[in-house]
C-alpha atoms as a PDB file:
ATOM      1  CA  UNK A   1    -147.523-241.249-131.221  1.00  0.00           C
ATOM      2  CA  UNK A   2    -150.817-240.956-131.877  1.00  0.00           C
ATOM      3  CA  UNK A   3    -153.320-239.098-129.076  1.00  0.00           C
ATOM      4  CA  UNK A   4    -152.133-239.308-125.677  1.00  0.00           C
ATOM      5  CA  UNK A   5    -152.919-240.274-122.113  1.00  0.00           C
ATOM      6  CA  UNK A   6    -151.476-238.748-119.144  1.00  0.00           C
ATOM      7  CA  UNK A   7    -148.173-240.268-117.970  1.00  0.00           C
ATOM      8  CA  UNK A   8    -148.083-239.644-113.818  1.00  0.00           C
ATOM      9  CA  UNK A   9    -145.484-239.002-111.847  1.00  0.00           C
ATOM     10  CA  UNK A  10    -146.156-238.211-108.187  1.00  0.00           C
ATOM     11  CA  UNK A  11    -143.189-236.580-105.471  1.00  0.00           C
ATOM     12  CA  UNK A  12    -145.204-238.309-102.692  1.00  0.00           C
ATOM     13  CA  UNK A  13    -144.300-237.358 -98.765  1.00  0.00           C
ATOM     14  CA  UNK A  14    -146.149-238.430 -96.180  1.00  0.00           C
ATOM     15  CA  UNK A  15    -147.018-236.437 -92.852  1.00  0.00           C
ATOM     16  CA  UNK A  16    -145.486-238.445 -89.931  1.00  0.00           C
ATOM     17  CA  UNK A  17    -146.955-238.699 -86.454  1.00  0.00           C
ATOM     18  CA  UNK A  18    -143.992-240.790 -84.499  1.00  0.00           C
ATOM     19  CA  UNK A  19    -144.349-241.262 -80.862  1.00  0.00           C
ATOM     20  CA  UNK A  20    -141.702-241.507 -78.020  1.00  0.00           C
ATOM     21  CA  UNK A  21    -141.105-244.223 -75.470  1.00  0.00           C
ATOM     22  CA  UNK A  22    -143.774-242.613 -73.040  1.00  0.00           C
ATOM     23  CA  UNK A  23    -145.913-243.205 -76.127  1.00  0.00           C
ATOM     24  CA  UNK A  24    -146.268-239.238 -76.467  1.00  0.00           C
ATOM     25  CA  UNK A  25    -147.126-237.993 -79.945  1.00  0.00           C
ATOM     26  CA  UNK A  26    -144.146-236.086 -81.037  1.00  0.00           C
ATOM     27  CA  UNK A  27    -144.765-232.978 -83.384  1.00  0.00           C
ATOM     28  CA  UNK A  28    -145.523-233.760 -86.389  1.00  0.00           C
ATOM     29  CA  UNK A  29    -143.329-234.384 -89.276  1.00  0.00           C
ATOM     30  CA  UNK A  30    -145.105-232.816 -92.747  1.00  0.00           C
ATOM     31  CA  UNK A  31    -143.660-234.220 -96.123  1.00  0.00           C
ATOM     32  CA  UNK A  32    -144.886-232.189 -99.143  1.00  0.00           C
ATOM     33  CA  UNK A  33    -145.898-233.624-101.980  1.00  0.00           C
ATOM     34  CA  UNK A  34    -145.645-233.051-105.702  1.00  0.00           C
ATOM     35  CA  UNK A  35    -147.628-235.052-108.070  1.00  0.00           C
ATOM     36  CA  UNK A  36    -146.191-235.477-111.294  1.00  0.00           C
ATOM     37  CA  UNK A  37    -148.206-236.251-115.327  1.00  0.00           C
ATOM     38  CA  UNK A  38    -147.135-236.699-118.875  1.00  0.00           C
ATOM     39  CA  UNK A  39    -149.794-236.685-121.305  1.00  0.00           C
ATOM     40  CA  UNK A  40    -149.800-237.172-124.671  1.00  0.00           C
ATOM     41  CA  UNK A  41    -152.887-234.722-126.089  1.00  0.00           C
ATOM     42  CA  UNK A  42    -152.459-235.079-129.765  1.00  0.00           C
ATOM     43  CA  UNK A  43    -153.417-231.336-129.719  1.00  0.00           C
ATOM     44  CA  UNK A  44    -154.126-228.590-127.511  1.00  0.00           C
ATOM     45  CA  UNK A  45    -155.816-226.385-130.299  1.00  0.00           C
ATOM     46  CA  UNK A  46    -159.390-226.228-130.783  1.00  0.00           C
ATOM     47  CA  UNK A  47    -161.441-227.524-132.921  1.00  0.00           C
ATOM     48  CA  UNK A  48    -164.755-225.883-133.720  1.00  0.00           C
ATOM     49  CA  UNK A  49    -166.261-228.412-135.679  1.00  0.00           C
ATOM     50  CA  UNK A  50    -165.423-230.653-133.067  1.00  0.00           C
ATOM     51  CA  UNK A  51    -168.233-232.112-130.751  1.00  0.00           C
ATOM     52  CA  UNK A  52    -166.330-230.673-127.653  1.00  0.00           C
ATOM     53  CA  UNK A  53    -167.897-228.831-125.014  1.00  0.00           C
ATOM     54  CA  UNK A  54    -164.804-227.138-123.797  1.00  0.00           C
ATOM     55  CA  UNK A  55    -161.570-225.287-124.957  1.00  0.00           C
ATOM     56  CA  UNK A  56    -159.274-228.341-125.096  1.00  0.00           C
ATOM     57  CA  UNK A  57    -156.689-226.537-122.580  1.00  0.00           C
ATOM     58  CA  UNK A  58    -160.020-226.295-119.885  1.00  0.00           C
ATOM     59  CA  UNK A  59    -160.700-230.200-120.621  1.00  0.00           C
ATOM     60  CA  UNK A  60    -157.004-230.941-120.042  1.00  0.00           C
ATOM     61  CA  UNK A  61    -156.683-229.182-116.903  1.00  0.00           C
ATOM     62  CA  UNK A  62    -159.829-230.281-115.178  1.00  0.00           C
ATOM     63  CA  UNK A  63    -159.006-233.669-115.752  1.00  0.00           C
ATOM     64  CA  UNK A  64    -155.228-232.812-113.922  1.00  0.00           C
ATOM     65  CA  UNK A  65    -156.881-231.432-111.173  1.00  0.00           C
ATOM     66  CA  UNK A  66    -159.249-234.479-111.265  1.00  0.00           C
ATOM     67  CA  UNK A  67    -155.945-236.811-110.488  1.00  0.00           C
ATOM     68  CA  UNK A  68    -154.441-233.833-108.174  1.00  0.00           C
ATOM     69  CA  UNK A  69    -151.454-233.568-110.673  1.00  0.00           C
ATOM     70  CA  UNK A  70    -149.356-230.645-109.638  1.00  0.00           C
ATOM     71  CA  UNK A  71    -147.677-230.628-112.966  1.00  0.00           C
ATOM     72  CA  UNK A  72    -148.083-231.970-116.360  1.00  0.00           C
ATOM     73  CA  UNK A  73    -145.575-232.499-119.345  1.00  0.00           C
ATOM     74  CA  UNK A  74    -147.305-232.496-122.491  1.00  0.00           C
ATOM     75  CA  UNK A  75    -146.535-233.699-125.718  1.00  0.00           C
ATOM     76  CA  UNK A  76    -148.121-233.171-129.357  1.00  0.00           C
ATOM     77  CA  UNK A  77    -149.350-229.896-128.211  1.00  0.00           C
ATOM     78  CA  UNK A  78    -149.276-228.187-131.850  1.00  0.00           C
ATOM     79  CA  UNK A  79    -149.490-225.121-130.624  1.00  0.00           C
ATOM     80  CA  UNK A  80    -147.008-222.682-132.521  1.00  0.00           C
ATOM     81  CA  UNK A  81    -143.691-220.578-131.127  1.00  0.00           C
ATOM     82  CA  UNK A  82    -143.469-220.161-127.151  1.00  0.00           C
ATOM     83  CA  UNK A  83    -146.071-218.809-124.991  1.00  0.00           C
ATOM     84  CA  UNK A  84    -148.821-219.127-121.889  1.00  0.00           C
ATOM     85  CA  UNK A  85    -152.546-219.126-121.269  1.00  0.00           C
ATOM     86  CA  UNK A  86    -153.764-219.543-117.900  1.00  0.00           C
ATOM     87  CA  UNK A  87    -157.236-222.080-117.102  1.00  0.00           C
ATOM     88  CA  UNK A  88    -158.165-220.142-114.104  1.00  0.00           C
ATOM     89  CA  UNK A  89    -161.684-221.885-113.632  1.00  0.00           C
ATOM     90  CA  UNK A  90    -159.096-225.248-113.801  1.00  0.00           C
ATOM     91  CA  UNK A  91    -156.382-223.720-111.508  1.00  0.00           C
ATOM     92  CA  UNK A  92    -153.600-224.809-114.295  1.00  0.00           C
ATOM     93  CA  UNK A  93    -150.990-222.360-115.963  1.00  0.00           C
ATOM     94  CA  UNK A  94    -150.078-223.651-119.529  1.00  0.00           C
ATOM     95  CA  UNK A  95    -146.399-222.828-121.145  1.00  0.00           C
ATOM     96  CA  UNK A  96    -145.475-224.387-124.239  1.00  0.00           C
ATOM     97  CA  UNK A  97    -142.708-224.745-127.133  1.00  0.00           C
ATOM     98  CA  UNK A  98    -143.447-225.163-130.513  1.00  0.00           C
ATOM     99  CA  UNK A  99    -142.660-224.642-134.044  1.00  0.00           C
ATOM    100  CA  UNK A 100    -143.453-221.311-136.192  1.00  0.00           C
ATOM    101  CA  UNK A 101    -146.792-220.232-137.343  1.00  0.00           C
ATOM    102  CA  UNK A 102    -144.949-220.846-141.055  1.00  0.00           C
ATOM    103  CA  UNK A 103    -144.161-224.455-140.316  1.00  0.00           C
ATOM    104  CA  UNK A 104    -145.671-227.524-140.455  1.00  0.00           C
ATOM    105  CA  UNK A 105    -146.602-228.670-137.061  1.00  0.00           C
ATOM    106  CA  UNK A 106    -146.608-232.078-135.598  1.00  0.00           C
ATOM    107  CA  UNK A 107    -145.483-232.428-132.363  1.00  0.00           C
ATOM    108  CA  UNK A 108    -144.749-229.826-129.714  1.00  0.00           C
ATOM    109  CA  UNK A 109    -144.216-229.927-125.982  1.00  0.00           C
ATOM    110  CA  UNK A 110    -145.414-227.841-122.934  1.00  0.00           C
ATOM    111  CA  UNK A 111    -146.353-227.683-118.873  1.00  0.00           C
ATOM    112  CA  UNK A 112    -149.814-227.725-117.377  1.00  0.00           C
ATOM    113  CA  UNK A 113    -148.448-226.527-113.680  1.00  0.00           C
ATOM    114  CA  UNK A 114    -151.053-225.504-110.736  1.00  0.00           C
ATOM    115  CA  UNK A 115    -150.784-221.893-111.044  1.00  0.00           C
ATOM    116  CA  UNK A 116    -149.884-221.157-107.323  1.00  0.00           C
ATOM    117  CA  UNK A 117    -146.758-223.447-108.505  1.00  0.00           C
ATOM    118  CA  UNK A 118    -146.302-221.444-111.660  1.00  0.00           C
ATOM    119  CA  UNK A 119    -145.422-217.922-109.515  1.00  0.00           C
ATOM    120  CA  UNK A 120    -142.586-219.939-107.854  1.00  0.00           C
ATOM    121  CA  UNK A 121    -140.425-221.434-110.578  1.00  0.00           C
ATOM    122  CA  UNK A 122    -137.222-220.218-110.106  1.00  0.00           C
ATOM    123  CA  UNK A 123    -136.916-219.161-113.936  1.00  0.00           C
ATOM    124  CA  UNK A 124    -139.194-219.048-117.390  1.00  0.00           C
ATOM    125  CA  UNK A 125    -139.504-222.073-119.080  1.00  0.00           C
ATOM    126  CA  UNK A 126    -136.935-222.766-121.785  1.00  0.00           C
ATOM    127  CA  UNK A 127    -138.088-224.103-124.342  1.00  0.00           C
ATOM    128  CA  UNK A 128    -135.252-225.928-126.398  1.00  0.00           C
ATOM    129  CA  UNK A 129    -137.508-226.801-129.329  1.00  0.00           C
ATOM    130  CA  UNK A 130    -140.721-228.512-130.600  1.00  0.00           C
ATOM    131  CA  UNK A 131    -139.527-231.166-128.446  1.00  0.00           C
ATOM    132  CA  UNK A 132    -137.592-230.367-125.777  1.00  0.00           C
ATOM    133  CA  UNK A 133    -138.695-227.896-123.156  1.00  0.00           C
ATOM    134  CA  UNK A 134    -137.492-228.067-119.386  1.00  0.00           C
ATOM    135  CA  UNK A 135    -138.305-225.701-116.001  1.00  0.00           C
ATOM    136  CA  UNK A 136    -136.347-225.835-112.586  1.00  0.00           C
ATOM    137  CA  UNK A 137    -138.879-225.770-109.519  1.00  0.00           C
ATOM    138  CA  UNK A 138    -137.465-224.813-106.360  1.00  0.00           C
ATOM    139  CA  UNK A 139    -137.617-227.175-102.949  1.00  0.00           C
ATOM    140  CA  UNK A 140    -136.781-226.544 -99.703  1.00  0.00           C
ATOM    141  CA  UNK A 141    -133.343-226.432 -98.309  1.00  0.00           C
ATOM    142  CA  UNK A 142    -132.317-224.533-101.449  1.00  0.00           C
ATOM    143  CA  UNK A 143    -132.493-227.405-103.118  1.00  0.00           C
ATOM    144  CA  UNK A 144    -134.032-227.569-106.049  1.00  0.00           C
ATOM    145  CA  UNK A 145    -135.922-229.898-109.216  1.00  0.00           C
ATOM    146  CA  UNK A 146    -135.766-230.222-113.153  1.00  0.00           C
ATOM    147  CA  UNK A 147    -138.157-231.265-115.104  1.00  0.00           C
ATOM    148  CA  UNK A 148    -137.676-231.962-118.972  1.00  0.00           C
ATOM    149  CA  UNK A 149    -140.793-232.500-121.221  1.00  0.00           C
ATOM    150  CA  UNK A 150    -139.708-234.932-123.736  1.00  0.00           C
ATOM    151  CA  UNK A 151    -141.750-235.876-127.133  1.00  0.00           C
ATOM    152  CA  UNK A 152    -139.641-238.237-129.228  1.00  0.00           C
ATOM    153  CA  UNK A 153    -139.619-238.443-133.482  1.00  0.00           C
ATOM    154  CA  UNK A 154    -141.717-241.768-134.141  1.00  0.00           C
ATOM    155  CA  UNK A 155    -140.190-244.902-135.334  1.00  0.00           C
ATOM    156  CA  UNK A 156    -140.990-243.464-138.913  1.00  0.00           C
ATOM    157  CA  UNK A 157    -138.666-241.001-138.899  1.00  0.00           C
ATOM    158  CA  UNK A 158    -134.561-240.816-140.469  1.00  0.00           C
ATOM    159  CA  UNK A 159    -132.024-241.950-138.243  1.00  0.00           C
ATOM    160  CA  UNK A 160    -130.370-238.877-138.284  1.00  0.00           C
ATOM    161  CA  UNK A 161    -133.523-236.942-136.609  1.00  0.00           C
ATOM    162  CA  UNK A 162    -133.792-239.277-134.229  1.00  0.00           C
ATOM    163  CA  UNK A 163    -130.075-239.204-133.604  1.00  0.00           C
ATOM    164  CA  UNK A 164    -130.362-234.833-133.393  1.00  0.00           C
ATOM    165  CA  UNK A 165    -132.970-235.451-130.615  1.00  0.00           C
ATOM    166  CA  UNK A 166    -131.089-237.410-128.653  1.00  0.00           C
ATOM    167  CA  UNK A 167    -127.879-235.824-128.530  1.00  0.00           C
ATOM    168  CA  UNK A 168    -130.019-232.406-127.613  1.00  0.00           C
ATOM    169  CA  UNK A 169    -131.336-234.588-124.731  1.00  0.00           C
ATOM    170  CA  UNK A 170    -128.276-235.523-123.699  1.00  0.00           C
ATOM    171  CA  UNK A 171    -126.594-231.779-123.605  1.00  0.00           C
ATOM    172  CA  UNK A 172    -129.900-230.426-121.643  1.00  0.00           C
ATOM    173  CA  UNK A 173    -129.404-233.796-119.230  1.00  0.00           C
ATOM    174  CA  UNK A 174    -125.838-232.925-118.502  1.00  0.00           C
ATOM    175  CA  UNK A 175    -126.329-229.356-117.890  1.00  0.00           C
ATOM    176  CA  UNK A 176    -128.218-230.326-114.903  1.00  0.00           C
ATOM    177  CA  UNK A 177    -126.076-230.295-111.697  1.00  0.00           C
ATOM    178  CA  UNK A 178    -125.607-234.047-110.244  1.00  0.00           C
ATOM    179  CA  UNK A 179    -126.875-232.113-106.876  1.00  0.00           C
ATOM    180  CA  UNK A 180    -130.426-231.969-108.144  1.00  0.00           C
ATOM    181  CA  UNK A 181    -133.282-234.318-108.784  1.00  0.00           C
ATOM    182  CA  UNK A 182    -134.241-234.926-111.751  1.00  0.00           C
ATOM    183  CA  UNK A 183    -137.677-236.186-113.992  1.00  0.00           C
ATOM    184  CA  UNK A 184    -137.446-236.695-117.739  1.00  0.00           C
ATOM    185  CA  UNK A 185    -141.093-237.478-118.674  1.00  0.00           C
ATOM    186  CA  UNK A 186    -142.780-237.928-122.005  1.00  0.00           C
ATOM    187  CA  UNK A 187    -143.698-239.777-125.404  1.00  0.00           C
ATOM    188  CA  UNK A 188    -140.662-241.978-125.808  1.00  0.00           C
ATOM    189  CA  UNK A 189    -141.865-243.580-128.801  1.00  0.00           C
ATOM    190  CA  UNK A 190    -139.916-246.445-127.523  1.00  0.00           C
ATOM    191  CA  UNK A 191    -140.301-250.013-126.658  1.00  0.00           C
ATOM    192  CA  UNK A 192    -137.781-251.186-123.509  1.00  0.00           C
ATOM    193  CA  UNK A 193    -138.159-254.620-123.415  1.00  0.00           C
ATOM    194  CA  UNK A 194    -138.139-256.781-120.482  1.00  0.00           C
ATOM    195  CA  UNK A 195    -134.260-257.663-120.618  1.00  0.00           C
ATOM    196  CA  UNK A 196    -133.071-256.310-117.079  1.00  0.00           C
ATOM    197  CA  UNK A 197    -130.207-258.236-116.467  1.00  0.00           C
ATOM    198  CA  UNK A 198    -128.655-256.768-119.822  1.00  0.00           C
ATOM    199  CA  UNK A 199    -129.625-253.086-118.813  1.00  0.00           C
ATOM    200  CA  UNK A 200    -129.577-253.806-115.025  1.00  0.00           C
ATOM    201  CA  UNK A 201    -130.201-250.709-113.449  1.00  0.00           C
ATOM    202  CA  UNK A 202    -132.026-248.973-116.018  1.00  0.00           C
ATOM    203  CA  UNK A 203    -135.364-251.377-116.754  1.00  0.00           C
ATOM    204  CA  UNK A 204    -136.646-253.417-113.536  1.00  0.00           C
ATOM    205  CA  UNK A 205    -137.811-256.505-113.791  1.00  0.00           C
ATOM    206  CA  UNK A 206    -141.366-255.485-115.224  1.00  0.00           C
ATOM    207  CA  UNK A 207    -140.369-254.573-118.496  1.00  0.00           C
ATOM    208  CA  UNK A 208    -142.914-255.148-121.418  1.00  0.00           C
ATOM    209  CA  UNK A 209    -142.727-256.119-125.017  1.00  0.00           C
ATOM    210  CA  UNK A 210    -140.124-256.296-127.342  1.00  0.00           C
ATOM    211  CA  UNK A 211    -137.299-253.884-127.504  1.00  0.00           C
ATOM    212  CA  UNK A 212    -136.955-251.851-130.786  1.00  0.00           C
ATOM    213  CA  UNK A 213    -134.938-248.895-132.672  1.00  0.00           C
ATOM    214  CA  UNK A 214    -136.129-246.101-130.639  1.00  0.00           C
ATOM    215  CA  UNK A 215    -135.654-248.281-127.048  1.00  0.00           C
ATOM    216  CA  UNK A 216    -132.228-249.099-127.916  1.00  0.00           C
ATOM    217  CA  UNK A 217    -131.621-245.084-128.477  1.00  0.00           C
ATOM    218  CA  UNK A 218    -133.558-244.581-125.116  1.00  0.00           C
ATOM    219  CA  UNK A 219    -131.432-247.462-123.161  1.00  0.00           C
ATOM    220  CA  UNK A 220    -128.233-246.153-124.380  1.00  0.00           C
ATOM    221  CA  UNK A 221    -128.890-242.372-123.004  1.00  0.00           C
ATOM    222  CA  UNK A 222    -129.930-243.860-119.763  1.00  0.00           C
ATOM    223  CA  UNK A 223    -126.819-246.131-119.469  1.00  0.00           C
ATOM    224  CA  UNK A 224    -124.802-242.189-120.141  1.00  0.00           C
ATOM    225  CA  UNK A 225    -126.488-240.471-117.471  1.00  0.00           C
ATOM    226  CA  UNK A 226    -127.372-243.394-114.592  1.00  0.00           C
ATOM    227  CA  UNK A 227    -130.880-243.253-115.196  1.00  0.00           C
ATOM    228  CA  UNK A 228    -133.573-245.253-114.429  1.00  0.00           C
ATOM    229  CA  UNK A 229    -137.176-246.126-115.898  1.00  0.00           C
ATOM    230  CA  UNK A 230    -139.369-246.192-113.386  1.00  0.00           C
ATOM    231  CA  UNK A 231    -142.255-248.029-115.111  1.00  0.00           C
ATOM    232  CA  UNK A 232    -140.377-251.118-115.450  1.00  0.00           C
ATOM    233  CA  UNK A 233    -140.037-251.309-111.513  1.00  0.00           C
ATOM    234  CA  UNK A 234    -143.633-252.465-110.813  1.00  0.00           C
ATOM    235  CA  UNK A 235    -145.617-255.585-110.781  1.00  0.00           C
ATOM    236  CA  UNK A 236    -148.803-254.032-112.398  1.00  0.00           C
ATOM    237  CA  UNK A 237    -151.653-255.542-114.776  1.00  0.00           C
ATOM    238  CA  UNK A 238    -151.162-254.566-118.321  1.00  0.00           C
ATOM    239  CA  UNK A 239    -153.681-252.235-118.736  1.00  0.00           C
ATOM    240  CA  UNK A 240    -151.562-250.137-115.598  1.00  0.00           C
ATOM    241  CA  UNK A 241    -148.766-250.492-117.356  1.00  0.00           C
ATOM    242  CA  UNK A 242    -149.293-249.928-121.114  1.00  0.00           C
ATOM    243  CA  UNK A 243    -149.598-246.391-121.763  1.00  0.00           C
ATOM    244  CA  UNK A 244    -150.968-246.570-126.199  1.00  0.00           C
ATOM    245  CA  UNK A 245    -153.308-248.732-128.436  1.00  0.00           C
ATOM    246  CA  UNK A 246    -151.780-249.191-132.026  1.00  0.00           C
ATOM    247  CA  UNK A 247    -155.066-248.112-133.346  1.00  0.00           C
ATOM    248  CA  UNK A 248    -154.893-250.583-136.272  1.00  0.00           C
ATOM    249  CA  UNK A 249    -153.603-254.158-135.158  1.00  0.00           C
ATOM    250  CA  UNK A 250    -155.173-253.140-131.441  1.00  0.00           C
ATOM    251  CA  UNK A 251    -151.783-254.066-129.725  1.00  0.00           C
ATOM    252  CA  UNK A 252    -151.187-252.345-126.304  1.00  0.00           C
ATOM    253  CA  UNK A 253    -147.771-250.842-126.228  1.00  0.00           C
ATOM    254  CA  UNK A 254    -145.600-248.709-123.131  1.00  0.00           C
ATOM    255  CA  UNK A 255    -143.928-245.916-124.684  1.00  0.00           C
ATOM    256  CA  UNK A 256    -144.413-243.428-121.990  1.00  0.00           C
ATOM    257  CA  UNK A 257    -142.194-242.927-119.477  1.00  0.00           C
ATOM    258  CA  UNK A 258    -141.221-241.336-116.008  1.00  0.00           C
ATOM    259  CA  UNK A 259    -137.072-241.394-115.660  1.00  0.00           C
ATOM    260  CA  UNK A 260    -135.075-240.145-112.829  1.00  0.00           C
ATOM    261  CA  UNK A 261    -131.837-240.787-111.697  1.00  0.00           C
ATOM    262  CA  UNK A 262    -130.691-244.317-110.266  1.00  0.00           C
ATOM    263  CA  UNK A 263    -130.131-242.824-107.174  1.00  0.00           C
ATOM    264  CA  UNK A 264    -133.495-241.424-106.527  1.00  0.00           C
ATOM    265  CA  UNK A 265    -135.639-244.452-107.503  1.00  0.00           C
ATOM    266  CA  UNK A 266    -135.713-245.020-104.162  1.00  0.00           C
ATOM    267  CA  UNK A 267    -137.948-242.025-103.764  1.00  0.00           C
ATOM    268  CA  UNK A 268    -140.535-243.394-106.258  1.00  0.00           C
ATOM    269  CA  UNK A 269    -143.417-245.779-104.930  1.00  0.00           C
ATOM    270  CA  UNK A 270    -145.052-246.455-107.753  1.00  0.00           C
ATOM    271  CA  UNK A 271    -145.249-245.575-111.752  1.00  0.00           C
ATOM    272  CA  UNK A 272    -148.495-246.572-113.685  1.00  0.00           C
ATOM    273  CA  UNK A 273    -150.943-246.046-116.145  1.00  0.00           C
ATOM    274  CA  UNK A 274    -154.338-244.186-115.281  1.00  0.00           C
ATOM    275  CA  UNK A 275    -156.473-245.446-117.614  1.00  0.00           C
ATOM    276  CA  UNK A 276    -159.247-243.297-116.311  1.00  0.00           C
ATOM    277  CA  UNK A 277    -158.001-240.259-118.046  1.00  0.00           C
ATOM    278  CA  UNK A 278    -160.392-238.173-120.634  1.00  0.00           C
ATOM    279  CA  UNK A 279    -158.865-236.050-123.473  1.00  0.00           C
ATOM    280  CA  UNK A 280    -159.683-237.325-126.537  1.00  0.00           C
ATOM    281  CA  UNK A 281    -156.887-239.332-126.521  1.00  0.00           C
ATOM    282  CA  UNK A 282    -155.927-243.198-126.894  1.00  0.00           C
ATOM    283  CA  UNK A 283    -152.645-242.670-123.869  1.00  0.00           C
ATOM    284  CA  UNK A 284    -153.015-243.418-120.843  1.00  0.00           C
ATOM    285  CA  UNK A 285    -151.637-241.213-118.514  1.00  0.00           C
ATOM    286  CA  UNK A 286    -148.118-242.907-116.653  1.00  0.00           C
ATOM    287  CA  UNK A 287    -148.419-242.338-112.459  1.00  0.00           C
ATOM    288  CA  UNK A 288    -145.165-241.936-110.840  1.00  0.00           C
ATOM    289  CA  UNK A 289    -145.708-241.432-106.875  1.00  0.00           C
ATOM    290  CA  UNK A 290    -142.621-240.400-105.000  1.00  0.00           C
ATOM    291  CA  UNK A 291    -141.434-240.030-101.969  1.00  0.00           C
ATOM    292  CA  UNK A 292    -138.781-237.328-100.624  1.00  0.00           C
ATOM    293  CA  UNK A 293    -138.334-237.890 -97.012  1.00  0.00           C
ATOM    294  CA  UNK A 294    -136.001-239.637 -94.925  1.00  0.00           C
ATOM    295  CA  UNK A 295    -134.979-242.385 -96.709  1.00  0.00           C
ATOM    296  CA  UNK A 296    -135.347-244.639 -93.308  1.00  0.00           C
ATOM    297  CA  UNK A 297    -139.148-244.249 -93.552  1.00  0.00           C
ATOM    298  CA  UNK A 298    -139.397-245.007 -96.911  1.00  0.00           C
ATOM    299  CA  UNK A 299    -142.030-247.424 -97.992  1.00  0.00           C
ATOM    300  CA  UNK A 300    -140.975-248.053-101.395  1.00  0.00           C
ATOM    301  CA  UNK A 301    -142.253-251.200-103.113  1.00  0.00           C
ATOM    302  CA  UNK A 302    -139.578-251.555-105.607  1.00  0.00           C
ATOM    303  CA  UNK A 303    -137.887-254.584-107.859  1.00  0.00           C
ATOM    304  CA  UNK A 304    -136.064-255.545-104.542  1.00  0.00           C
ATOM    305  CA  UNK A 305    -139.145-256.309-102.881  1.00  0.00           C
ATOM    306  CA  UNK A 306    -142.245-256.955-105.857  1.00  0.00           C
ATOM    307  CA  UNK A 307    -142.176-260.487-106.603  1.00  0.00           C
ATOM    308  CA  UNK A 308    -141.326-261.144-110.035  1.00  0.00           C
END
């Protein structure tokens, strides 16, 4: 909905140095991390009577390499059918799914990933459709990660396309194997609402604004799959939690969101808005940091433990 600021979500691991009871340093214990974006860009095609110094793909990734993002979910790319470019002055490997050259084009989704990231994904990219697109990176362990790139019709649009989207959603969701972690990330479109104890579980207790239409689609799909949005789980000023401007009555709005399963919110230390972001764009990107190691040396500053 409108341009777009980067939505963040960060697989955050820590390196351990534990000691003994001889107060020893053991060997140390190294946690990888992935950091995790959604951005709305409005458009990743250029513009030559724009005052832009670079290619908008180049401006996108050095500002992802800027916030160390690993990888990015886009959304209003515009850019038609399937297909990649590579950034290599930004380091950033760009796949996207789109509509046809013939079509009209208005929304469209995609991946910035680190290209040292991009020669390890298990498979290609499949890209369901202008607004659907998901990958499968592999951990360690054999175990394994799928992200889904999500752009959602507007509150404009006929019931029945935003009903289409959703139930697409919901087939790519349950094709994923309950085994594997799991990040849905994107323009939402939606408002959530701050009503936790009605959709306890899926919004924490820092919910914002009023629920509408598209939230109520958005809550439902959660409640079918047991997940969680991880932006309402953090005490955060507004302008880290609101993610779009309406740009005519100025109102700040989240409609950006980082989802994962209930399970795994324990893995995710914080979700917020980086307002410090520069595309061209009135997002702001949504920073999800999480953690994936022992679950004993979690520090996760959740909804159990924020004050309210």
């Amino acid at each position: 909905m409108g341009l777009g600021v980067p939505a963040t979500t960060s697989l955050h691991c820590r390196v351990c140095v534990p000691q003994d009871r001889s107060g020893r340093t053991k060997k140390k214990k190294q946690v990888k991390v992935l950091n995790l974006d959604t951005w709305n860009v409005q458009t990743l095609l250029d513009n030559t009577k724009a005052d832009r110094p670079e290619r908008r793909t180049a401006l996108v990734a050095k500002e992802l390499a800027r916030y160390n993002v690993d990888i990015a979910t886009l959304s209003e790319t515009r850019f038609a059918d399937k297909g990649q470019l590579t950034e290599h002055s930004g380091g950033y490997t760009f796949f996207w799914s789109g509509r046809s050259t013939t079509e009209r084009r208005e929304a469209g989704v995609g991946f910035a990933i680190r290209s040292h990231l991009a020669r390890k994904l298990a498979k290609l990219q499949e890209g369901i459709n202008d607004r659907l697109m998901s990958l499968q990176l592999p951990l360690e362990n054999k175990k394994s990660v799928t992200l889904i790139s999500a752009y959602t019709p507007t509150m404009t649009n006929p019931e029945d396309i935003k009903d289409k989207f959703y139930e697409e959603l919901d087939v790519l969701i349950a094709a994923v194997p309950q085994s594997e972690k799991l990040f849905i990330l994107g323009d939402f479109n939606a408002r959530v609402g701050p009503d936790h104890q009605t959709w306890e579980g899926i919004i924490g207790r820092h919910g914002t604004g009023k629920c509408n239409s598209n939230g109520l689609l958005l809550h439902k799909l959660c409640a079918t799959h047991d997940l969680t949005l991880t932006n309402t789980l953090f005490r955060l000023p507004t302008r880290n939690k609101t993610t779009w401007m309406h740009p005519r009555f100025r109102h700040v709005h989240l409609i950006d969101y980082v989802i994962t399963r209930k399970r795994d919110v324990q893995d995710v230390r914080v979700t917020r808005a980086m307002c410090g972001a520069d595309c061209w764009t009135d997002h702001h990107a949504n920073f999800a940091s999480c953690q994936s190691e022992d679950p004993k040396a979690r520090r996760v500053q959740r909804d159990s433990t924020s004050p309210s």
